[in-house]
Protein backbone atom coordinates (compact mmCIF):
# COMPACT_ATOMS: atom_id res chain seq x y z
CA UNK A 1 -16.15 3.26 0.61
CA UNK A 2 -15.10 -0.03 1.23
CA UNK A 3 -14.82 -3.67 -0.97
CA UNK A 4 -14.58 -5.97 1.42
CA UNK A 5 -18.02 -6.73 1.87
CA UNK A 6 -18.45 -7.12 -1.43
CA UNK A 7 -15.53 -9.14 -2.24
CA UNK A 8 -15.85 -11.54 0.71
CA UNK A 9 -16.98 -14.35 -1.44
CA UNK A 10 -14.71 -14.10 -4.20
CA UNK A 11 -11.20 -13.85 -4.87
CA UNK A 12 -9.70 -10.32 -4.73
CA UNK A 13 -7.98 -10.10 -8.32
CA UNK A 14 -7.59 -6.71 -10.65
CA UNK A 15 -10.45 -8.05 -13.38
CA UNK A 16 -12.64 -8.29 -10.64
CA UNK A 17 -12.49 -5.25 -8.69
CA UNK A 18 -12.52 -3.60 -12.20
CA UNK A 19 -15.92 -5.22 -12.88
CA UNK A 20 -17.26 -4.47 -9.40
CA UNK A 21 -15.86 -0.29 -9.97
CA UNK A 22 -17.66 -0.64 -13.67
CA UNK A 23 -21.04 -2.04 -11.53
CA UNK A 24 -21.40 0.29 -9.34
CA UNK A 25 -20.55 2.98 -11.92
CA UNK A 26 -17.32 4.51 -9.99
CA UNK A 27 -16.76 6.56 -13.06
CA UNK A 28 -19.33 8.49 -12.48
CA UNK A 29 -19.14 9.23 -8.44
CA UNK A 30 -15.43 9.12 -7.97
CA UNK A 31 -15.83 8.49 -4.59
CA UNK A 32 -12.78 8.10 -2.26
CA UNK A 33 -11.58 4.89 -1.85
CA UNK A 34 -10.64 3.52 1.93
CA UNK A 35 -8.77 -0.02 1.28
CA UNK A 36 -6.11 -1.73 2.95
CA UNK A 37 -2.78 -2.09 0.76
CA UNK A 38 -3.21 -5.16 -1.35
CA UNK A 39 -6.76 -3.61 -2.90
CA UNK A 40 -4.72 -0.44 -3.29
CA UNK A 41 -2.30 -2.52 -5.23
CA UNK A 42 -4.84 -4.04 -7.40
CA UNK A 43 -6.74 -0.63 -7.52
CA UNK A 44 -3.29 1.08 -9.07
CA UNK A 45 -2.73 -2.13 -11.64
CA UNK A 46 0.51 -2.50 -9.71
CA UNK A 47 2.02 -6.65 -9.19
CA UNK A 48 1.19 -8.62 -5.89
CA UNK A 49 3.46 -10.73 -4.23
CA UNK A 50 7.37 -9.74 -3.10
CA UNK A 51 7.46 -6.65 -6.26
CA UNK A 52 10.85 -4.22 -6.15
CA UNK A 53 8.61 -1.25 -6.52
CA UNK A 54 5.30 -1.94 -4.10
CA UNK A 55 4.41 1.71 -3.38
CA UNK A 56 1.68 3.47 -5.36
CA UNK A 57 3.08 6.88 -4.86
CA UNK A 58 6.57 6.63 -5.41
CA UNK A 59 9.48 4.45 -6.35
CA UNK A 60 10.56 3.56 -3.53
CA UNK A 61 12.92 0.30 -3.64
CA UNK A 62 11.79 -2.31 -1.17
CA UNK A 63 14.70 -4.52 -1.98
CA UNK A 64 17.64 -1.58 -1.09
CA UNK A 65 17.51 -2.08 2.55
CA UNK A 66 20.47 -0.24 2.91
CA UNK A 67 18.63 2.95 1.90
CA UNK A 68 15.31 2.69 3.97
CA UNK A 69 16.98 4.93 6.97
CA UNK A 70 18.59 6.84 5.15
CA UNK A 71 17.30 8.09 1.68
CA UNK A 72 13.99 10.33 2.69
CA UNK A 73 12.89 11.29 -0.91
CA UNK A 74 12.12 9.01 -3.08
CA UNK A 75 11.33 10.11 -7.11
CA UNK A 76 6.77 10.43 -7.74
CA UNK A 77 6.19 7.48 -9.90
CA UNK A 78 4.47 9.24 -13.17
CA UNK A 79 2.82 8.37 -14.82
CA UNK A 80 1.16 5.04 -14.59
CA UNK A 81 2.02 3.07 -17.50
CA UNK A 82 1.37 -0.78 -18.45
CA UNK A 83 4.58 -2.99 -18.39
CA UNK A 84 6.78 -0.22 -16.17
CA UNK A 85 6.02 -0.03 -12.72
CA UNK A 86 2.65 -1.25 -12.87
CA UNK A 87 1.19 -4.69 -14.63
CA UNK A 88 -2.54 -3.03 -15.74
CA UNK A 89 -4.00 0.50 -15.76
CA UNK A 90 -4.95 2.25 -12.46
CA UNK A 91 -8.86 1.65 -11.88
CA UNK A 92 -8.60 4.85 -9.75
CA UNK A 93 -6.86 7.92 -9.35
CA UNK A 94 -4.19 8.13 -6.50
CA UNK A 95 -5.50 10.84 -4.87
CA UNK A 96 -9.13 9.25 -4.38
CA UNK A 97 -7.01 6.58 -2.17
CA UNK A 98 -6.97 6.81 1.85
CA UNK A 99 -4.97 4.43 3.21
CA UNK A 100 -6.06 2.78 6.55
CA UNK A 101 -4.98 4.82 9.39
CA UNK A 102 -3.87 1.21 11.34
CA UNK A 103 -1.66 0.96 8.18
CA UNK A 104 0.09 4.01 8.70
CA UNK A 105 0.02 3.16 12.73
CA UNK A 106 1.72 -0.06 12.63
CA UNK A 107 4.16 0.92 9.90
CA UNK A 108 5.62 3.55 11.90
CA UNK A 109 5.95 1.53 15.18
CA UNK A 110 7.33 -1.44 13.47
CA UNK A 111 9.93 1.35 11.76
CA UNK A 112 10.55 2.52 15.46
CA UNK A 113 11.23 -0.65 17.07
CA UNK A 114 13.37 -1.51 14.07
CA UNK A 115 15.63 1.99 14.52
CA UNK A 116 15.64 1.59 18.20
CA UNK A 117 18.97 0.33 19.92
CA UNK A 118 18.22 -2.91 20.88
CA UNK A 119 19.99 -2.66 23.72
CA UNK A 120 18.88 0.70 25.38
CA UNK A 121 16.48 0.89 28.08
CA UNK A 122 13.85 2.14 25.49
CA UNK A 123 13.98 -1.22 23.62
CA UNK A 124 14.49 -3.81 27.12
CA UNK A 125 11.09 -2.13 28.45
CA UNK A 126 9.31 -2.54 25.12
CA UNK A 127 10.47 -6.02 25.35
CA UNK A 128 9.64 -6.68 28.88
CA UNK A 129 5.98 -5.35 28.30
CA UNK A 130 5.04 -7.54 25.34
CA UNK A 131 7.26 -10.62 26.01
């Protein structure tokens, strides 16, 4: 199920998609929830914007760029608590959340490009393609 049709005319904030889950009576279905990664971040009461910890299923650091190559496992965050990791309560459970597949698509290839040597052939006909 997806928000954005109903959310096209209003602001996307955590009060609101709370109201809209109460509305529709979420509770009750617990369906699974297909969003792109700023309604997951409202759905798991995490902080918007440029946040140290942005992931809703770990801890991983988005400000220890030095690690992102290198560390592969980072710690489950658990649990969800107000004023740690996360600003509100989760409206949902993690597990009820797909993540778009483009997401995931577009995430890895910008993670390939970034690992790639920029000057190997690899990279120069990447860049000769979309240049």
């Amino acid at each position: 199920m997806s928000f954005h049709p109903y959310l096209s005319y209003m602001k996307e904030t955590y009060h609101k998609v709370k109201q809209l889950l109460e509305m529709i009576n979420y509770s009750k279905y617990g369906w699974h929830i297909c969003a792109d990664l700023n309604l997951v971040s409202l759905l798991m009461g995490l902080q918007l914007g440029y946040t140290k910890y942005c992931c809703f299923l770990c801890l991983w650091d988005r400000r220890a760029i030095a690690l992102h190559y290198i560390k592969r496992d980072w710690p489950h965050i658990a649990p969800f608590k107000p004023g740690k990791m996360n600003i509100h309560s989760p409206l949902v459970e993690p597990q009820k959340i797909i993540i778009l597949p483009l997401h995931i698509k577009l995430g890895l290839i910008k993670n390939l490009v970034k690992a790639m040597d920029k000057n190997g052939p690899a990279f120069k006909y990447l860049h000769e393609k979309f240049s």
